[in-house]
Protein backbone atom coordinates (compact mmCIF):
# COMPACT_ATOMS: atom_id res chain seq x y z
CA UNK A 1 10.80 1.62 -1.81
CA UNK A 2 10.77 5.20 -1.41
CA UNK A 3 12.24 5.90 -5.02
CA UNK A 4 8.91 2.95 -6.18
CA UNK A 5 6.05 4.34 -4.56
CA UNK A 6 7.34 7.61 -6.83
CA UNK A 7 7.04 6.00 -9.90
CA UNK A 8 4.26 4.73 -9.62
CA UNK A 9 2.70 7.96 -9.95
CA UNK A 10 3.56 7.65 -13.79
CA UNK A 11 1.75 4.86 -14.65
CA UNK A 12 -2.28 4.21 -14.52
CA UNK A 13 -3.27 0.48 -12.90
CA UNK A 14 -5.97 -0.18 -15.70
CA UNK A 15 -9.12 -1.41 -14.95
CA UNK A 16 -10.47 -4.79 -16.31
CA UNK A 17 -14.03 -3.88 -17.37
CA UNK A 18 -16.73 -5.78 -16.03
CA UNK A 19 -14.91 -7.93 -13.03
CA UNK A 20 -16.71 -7.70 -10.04
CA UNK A 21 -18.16 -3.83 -11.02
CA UNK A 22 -19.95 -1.71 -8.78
CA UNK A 23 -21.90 1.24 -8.20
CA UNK A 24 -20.45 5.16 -7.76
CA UNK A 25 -23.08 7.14 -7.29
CA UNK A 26 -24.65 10.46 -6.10
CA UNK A 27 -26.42 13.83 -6.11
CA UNK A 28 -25.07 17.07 -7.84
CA UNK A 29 -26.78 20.33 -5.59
CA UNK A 30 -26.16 24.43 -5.65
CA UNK A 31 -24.47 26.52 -2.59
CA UNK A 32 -28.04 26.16 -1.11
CA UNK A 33 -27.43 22.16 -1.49
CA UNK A 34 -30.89 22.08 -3.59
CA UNK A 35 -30.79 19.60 -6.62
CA UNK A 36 -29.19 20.53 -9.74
CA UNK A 37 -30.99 18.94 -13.25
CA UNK A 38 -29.56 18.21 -16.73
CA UNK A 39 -26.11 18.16 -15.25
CA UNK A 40 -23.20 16.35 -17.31
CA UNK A 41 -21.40 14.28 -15.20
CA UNK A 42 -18.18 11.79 -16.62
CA UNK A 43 -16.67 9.15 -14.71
CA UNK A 44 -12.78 8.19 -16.29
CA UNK A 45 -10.70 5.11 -15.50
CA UNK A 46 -7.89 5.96 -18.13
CA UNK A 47 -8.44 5.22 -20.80
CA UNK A 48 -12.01 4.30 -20.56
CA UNK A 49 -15.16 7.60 -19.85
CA UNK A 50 -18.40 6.97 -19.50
CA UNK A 51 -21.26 9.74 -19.36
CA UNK A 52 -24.71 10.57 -17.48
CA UNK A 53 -26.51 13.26 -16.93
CA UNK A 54 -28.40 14.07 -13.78
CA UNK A 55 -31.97 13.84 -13.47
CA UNK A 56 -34.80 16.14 -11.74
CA UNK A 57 -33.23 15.09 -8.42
CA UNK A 58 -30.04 15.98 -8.79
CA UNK A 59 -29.13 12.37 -8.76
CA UNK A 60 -26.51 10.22 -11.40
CA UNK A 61 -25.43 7.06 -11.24
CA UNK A 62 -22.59 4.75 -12.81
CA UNK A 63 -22.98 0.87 -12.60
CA UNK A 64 -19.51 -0.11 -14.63
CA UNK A 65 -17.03 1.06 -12.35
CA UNK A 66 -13.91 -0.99 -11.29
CA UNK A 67 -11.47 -0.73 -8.70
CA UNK A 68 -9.12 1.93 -9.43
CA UNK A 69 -8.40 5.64 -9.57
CA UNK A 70 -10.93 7.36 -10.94
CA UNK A 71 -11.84 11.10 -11.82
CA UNK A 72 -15.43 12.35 -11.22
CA UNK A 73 -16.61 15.70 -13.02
CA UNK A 74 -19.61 17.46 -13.18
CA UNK A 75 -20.07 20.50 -15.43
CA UNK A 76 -23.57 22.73 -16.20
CA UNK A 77 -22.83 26.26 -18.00
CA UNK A 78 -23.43 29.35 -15.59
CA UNK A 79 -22.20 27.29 -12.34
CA UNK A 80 -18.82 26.41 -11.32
CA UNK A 81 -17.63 22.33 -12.08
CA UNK A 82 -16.86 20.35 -9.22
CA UNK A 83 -15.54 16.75 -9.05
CA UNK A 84 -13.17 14.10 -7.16
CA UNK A 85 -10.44 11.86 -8.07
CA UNK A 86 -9.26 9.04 -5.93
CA UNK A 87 -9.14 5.29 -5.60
CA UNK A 88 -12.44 4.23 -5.23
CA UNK A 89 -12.75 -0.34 -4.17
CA UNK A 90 -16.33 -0.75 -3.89
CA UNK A 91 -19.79 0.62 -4.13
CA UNK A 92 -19.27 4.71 -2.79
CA UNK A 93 -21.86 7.82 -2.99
CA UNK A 94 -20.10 11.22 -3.85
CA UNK A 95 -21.71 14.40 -3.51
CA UNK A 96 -20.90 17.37 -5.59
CA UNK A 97 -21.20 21.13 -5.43
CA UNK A 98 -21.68 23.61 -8.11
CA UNK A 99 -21.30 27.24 -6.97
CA UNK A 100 -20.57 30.50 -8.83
CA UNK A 101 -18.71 30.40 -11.57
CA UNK A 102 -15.09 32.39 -12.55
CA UNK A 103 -12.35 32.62 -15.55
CA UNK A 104 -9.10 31.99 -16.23
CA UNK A 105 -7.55 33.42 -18.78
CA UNK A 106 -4.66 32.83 -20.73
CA UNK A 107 -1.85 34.21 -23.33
CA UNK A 108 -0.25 31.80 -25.10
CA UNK A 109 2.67 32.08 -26.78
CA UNK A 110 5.65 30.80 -28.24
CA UNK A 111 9.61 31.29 -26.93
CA UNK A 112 10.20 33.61 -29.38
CA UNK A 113 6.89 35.95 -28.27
CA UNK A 114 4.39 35.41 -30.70
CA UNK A 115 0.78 34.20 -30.14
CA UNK A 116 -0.01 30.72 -30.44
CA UNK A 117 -3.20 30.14 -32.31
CA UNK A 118 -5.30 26.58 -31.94
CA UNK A 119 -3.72 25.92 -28.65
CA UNK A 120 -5.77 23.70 -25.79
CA UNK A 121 -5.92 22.47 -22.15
CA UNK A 122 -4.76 18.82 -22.41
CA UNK A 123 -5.86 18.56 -18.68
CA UNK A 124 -6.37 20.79 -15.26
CA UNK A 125 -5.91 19.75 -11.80
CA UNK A 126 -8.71 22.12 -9.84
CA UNK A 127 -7.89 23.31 -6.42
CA UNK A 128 -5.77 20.59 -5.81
CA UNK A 129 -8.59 18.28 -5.30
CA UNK A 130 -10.00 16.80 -8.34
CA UNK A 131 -8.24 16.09 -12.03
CA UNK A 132 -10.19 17.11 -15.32
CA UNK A 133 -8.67 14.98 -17.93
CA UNK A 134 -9.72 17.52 -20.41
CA UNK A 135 -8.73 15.97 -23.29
CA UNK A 136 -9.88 12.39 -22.82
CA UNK A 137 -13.54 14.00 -21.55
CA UNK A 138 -13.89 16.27 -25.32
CA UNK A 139 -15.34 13.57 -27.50
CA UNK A 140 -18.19 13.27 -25.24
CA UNK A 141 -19.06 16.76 -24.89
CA UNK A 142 -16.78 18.36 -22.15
CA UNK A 143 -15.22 22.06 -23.20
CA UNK A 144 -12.67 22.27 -24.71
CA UNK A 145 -11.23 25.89 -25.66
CA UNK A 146 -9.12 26.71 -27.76
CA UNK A 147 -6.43 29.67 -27.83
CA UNK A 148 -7.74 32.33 -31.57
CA UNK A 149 -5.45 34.45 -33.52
CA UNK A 150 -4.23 36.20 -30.70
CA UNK A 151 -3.12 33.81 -28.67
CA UNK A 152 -6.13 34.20 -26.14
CA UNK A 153 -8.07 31.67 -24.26
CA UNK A 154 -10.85 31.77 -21.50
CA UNK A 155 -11.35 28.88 -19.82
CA UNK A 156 -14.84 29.33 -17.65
CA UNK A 157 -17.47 27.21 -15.49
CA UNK A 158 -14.59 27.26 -12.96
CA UNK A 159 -15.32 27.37 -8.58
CA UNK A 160 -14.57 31.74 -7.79
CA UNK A 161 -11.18 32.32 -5.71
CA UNK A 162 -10.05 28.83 -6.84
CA UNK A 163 -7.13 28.05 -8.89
CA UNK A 164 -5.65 25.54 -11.57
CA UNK A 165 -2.72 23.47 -12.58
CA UNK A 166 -3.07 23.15 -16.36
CA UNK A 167 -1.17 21.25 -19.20
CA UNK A 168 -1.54 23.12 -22.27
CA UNK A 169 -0.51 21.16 -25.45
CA UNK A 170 -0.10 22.23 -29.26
CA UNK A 171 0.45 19.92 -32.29
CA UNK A 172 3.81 22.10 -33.11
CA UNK A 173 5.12 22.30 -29.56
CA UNK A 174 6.20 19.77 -26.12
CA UNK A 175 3.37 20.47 -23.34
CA UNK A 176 3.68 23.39 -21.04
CA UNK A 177 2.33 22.86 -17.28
CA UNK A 178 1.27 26.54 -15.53
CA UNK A 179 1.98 25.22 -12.00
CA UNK A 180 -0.67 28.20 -10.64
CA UNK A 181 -3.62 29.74 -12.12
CA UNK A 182 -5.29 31.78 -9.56
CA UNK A 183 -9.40 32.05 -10.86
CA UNK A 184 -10.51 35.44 -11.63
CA UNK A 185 -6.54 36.83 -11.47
CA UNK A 186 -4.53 38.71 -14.23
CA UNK A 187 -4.04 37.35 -17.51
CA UNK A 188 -1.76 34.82 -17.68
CA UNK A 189 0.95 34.35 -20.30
CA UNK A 190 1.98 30.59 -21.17
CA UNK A 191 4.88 29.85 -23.01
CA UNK A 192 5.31 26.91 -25.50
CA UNK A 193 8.50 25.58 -26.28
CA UNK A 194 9.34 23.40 -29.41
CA UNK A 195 9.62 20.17 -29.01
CA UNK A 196 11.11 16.90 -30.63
CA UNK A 197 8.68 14.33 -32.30
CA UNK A 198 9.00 11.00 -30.26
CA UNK A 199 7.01 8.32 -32.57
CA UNK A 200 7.37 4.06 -32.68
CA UNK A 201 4.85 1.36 -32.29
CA UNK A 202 4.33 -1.09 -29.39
CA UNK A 203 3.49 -4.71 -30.36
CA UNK A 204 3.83 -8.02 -29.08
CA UNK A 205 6.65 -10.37 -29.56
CA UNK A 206 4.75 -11.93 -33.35
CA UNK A 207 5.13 -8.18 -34.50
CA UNK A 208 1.18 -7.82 -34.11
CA UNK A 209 0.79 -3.71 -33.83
CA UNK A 210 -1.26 -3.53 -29.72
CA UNK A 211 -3.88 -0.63 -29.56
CA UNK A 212 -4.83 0.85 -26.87
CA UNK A 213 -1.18 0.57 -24.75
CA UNK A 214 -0.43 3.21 -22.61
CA UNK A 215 3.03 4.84 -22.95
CA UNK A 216 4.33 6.80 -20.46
CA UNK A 217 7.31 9.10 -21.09
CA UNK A 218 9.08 10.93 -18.02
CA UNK A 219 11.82 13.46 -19.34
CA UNK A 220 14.28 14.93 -17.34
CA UNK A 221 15.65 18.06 -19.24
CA UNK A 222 19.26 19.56 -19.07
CA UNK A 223 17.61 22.61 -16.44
CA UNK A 224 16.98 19.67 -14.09
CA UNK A 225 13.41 19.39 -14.20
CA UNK A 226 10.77 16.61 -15.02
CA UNK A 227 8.35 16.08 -16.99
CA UNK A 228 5.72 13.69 -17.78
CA UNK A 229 4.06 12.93 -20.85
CA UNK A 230 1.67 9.84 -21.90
CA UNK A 231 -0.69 8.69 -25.04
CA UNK A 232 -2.24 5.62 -26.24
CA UNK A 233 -1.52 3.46 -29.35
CA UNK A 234 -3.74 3.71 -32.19
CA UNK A 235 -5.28 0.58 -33.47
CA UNK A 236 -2.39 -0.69 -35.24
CA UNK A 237 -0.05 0.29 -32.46
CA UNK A 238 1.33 3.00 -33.78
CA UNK A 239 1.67 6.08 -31.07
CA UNK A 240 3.40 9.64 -31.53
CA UNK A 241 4.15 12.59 -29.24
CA UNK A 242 5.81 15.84 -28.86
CA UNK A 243 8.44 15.86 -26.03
CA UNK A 244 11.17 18.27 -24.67
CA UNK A 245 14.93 17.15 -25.45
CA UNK A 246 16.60 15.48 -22.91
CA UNK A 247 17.06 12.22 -21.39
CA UNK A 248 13.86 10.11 -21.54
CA UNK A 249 12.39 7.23 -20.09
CA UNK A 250 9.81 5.30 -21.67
CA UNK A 251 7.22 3.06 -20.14
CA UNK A 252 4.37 0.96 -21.55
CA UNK A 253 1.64 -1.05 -20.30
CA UNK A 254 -0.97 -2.89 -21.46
CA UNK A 255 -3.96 -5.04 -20.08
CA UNK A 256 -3.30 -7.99 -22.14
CA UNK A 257 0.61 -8.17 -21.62
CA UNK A 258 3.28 -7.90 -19.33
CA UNK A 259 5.35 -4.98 -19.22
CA UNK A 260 8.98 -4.99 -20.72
CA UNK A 261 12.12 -3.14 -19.05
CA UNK A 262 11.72 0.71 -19.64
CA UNK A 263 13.61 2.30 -22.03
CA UNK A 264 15.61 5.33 -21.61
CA UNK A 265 17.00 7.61 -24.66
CA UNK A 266 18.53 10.73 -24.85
CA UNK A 267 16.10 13.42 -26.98
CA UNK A 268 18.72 15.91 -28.25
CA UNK A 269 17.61 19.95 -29.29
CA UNK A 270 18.75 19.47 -32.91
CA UNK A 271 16.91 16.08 -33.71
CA UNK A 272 13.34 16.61 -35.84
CA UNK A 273 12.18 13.29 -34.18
CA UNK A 274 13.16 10.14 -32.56
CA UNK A 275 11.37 6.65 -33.14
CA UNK A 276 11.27 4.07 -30.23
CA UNK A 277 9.45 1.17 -30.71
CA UNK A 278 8.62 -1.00 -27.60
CA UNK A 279 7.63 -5.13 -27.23
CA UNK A 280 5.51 -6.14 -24.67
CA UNK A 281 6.49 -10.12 -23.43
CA UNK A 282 4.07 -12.71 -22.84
CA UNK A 283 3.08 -12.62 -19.35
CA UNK A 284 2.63 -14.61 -16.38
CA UNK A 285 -0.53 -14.04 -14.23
CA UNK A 286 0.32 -13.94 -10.27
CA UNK A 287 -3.06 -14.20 -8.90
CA UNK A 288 -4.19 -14.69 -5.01
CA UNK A 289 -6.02 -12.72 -2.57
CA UNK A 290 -5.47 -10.45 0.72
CA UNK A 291 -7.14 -10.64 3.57
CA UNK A 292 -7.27 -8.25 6.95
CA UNK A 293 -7.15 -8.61 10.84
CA UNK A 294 -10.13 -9.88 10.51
CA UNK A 295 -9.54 -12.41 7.38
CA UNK A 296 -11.93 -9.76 5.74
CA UNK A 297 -11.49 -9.40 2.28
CA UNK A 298 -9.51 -6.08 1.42
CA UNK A 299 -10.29 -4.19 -1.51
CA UNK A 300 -8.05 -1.39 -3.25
CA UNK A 301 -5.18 -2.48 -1.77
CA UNK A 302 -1.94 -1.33 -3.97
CA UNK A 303 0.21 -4.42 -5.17
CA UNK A 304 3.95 -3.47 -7.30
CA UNK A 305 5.90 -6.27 -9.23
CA UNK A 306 9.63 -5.33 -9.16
CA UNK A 307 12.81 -6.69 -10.94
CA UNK A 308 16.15 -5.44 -10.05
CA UNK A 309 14.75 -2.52 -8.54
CA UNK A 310 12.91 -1.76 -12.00
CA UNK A 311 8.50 -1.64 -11.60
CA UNK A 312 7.06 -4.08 -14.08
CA UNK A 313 3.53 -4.22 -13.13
CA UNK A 314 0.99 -3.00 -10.44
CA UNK A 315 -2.65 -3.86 -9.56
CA UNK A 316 -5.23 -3.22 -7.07
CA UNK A 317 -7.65 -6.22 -5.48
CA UNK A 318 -10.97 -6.64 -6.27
CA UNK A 319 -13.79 -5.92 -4.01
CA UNK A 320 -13.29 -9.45 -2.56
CA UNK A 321 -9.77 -9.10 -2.22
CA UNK A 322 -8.55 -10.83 -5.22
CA UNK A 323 -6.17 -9.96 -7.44
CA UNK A 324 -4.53 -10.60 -11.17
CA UNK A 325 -1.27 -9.34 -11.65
CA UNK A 326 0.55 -9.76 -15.56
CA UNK A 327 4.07 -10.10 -14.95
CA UNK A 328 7.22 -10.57 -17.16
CA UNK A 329 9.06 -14.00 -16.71
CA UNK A 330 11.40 -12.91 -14.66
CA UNK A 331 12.40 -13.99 -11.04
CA UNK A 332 11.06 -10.59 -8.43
CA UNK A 333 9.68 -9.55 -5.77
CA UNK A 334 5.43 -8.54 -5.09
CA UNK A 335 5.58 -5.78 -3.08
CA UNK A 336 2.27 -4.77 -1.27
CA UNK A 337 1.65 -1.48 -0.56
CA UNK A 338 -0.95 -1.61 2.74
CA UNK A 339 -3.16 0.86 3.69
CA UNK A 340 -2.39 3.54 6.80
CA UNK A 341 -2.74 1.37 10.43
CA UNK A 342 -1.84 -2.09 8.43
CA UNK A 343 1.30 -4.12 7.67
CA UNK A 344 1.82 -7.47 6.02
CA UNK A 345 1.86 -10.67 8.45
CA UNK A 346 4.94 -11.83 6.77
CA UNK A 347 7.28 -10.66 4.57
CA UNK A 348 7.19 -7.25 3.15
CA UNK A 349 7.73 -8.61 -0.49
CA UNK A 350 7.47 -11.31 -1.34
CA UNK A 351 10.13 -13.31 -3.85
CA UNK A 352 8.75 -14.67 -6.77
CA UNK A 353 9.96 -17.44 -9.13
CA UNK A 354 8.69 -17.34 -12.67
CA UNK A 355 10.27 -19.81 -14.20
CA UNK A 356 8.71 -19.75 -17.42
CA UNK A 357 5.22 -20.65 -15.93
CA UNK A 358 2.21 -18.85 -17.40
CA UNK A 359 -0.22 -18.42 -14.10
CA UNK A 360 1.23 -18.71 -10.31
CA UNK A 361 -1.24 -19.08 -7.09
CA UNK A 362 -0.46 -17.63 -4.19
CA UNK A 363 -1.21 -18.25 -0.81
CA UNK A 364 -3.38 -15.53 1.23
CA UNK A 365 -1.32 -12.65 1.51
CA UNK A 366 -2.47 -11.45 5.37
CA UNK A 367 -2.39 -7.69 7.05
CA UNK A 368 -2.16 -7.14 10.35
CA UNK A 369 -2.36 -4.07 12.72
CA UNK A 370 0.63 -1.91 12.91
CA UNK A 371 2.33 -2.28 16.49
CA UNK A 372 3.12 0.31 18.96
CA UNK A 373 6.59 1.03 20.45
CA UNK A 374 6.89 1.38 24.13
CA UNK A 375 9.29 1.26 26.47
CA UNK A 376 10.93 3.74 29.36
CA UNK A 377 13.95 6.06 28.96
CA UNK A 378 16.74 6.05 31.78
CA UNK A 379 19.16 9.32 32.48
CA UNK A 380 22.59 8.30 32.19
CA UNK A 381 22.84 7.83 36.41
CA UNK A 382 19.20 4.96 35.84
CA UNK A 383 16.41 7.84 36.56
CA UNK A 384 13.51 7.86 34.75
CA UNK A 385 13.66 10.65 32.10
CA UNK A 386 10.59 13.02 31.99
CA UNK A 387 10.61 15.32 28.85
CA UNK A 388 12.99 12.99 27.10
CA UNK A 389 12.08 13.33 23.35
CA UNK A 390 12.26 10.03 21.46
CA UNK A 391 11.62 10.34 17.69
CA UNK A 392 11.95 8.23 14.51
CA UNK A 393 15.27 8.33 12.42
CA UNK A 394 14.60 7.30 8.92
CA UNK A 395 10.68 6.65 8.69
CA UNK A 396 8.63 7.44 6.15
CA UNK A 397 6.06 8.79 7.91
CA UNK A 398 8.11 10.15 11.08
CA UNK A 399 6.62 9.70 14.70
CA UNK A 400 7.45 11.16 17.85
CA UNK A 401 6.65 11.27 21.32
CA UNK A 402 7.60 13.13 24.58
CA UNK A 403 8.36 10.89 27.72
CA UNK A 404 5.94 11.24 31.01
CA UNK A 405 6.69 11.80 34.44
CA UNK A 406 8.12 7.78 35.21
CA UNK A 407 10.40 8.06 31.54
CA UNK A 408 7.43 6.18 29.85
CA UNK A 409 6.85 6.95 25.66
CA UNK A 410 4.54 5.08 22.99
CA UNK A 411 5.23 5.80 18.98
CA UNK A 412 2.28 4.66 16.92
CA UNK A 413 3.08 3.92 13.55
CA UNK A 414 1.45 5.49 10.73
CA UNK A 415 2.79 3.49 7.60
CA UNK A 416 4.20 -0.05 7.23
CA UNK A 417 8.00 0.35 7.62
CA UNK A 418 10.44 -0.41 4.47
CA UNK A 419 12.82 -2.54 6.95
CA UNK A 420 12.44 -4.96 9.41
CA UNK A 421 14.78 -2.82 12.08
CA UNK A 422 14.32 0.51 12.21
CA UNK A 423 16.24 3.42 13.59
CA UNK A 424 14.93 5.90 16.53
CA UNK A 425 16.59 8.51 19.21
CA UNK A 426 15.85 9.37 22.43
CA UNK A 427 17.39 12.83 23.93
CA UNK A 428 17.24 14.99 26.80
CA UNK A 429 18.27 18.27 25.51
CA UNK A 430 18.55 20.49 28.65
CA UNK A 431 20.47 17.47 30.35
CA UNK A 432 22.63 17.05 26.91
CA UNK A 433 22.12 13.08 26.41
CA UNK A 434 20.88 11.00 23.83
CA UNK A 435 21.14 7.61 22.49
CA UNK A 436 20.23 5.96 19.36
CA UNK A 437 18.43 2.26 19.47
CA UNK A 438 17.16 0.28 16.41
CA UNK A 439 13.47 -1.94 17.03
CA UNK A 440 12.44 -4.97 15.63
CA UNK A 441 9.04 -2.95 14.10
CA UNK A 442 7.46 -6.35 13.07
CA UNK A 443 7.34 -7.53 16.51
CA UNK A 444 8.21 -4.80 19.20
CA UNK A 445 9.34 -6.01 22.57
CA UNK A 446 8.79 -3.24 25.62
CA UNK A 447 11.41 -1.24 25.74
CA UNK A 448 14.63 0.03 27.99
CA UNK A 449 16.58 3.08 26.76
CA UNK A 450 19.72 4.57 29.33
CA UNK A 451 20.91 7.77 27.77
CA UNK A 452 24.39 8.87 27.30
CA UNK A 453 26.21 11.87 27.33
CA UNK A 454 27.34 13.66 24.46
């Protein structure tokens, strides 16, 4: 599960427009947290932006949003942008500061040395807090610089002593990503590398070109590193993209269809381009609900469909705790993904039969409270064992306590376990004894750990 939640870091859940929408508002203010006017503000649920601008009060308001991840930007010349991204499940104020504005500036330039004219910022990641998809943003009026003759580019409007992650892009080379731009620092020199043309078209399985699919292409180059890259289909399905060579893997998704078993090619230095077309299958709709302790509805909760250890589709519930997830037909396993202090009543995934069936109800999926661990450590003669430290083994989230006076401990999970047993130790290092135990984490019995020597 581990290796899953990672890719789905690739892939954007995409929004259904209009089901059960809701509200994102707020107020944009200065340093002195007095209103800001005639502020652009976007909202973006790839692939989709929407616009506002904020009036005498500072104030802006979206009324289309769905659950999902969105981004959040605000931008007025002379004041530095400010913004969020995140996973937003129902109706949510967000206030944003503009304070004094700095520059970055950049060098671009190719890997033999010379300046790169016409590059651009494809997107920026701002202090590590908020995402400005640059690119998808331009068309409705967010800056967009570009590099001149020299290779030069300023990008400005950004918060003073903060820094960026940027992807620049150019229609002759792959994308570069500057991992740190420090605001207001030295120039900065960006390199761009060639790259190799990777081109196709998705469509569905009558040959019918699909616009608007996402593709997703994570590269893994010969130096060991990864990359991501992703685009959408024109409006006869038709997509193109400059990558690095190296060994690719290709996903697609689209709202309308399931998504089919990603490819993976090998992009060699020498090749001009590559073409990969891709089919999207005929789906079948999973659809149910998940409810909490409480049998309250629970919104934004993360949902993955997965085949032979392969993701084929994820989702998010709605604000009243329903969901729609388009599936391939093929037999897997719904794996839901609860939120910190939950786990699932039953099952951690749950299998699922396709069978050629086009729509499949399923019962309420119910969360319940994470459990605690107790229990008392013994010394290897049957004495409680004070300072004893017991600790997880293999949890994601690791937890670890140190034993009172009587040998007593309590671990509090933090994040629904992968397995049913799990692993933990419990050592005493001045009296050199340990011993390893496994717990039943779905339903914990108290606890009675003798150490041994080692």
């Amino acid at each position: 599960m581990t290796r899953l939640r990672v890719l789905l870091c690739a892939m954007t859940v995409l929004a259904t427009p209009g089901v059960l929408a809701f509200e994102v508002r707020g107020a944009v203010v200065d340093r002195d947290d007095k209103p800001i006017a005639a502020v652009d503000v976007w909202l973006s649920q790839y692939p989709r932006v929407q616009k506002t601008v904020s009036n005498e009060n500072g104030r802006f308001a979206f009324n289309e949003v769905d659950v999902g991840f969105i981004d959040l930007v605000a931008h007025k010349g002379g004041y530095a942008l400010d913004g969020f991204s995140g996973v937003v499940a129902e109706a949510r104020s967000i206030a944003l500061h503009l304070g004094a504005p700095g520059v970055v500036a950049l060098h671009i330039i190719s890997d033999d040395g010379l300046p790169v004219a016409g590059a651009r910022v494809r997107s920026m990641l701002v202090c590590d807090r908020f995402s400005v998809p640059v690119e998808s943003l331009a068309p409705s009026g967010f800056p967009s610089p570009r590099s001149d003759s020299n290779g030069r580019m300023e990008i400005t409007d950004l918060p003073q002593e903060g820094y960026l992650q940027l992807r620049v892009a150019h229609r002759s080379s792959a994308d570069t990503v500057e991992a740190y731009a420090p605001v207001g620092g030295e120039l900065r020199t960006v390199v761009l590398y060639p790259g190799v043309t990777l081109h196709g078209r998705a469509s569905a399985a009558d040959g019918a070109g699909l616009a608007q699919a996402q593709l997703v292409v994570l590269l893994e180059t010969p130096t060991g590193t990864t990359h991501s890259s992703q685009t959408l289909t024109d409006p006869e399905g038709f997509y193109s993209l400059r990558v690095r060579p190296g060994k690719a893997r290709i996903m697609v998704a689209h709202e309308d269809y399931a998504s089919p078993k990603p490819q993976v090619v090998t992009i060699a230095p020498n090749e001009e381009s590559v073409t990969v077309d891709v089919q999207l299958v005929a789906p079948c709709a999973l659809e149910g609900n998940i409810l909490g302790p409480e049998d309250e509805p629970m919104a934004g909760i993360h949902m993955i469909y997965v085949v032979d250890g392969e993701v084929y589709g994820e989702a998010l519930t709605r604000s009243d705790g329903t969901f729609r997830l388009l599936v391939p037909p093929e037999n897997g396993v719904l794996h839901v993904l609860p939120p910190p202090g939950l786990m699932t009543q039953d099952l951690p995934g749950i299998p699922v039969k396709t069978a050629e069936q086009t729509r499949i109800a399923l019962s309420p999926i119910r969360l319940k409270r994470l459990p605690e661990i107790a229990g008392v450590i013994r010394d290897a003669d049957g004495e409680p064992a004070a300072q004893a430290f017991v600790r997880s083994i293999e949890l994601a989230a690791p937890v670890y306590a140190i034993t009172d006076a009587q040998g007593r401990f309590r671990l509090t999970l933090r994040q629904m376990p992968e397995g049913v047993k799990e692993l933990f130790l419990a050592e005493h290092a001045l009296r050199f004894q340990r011993r390893k135990f496994s717990v039943d984490v779905r339903n914990p019995e108290s606890l009675e750990v003798t150490l041994r020597p080692y």
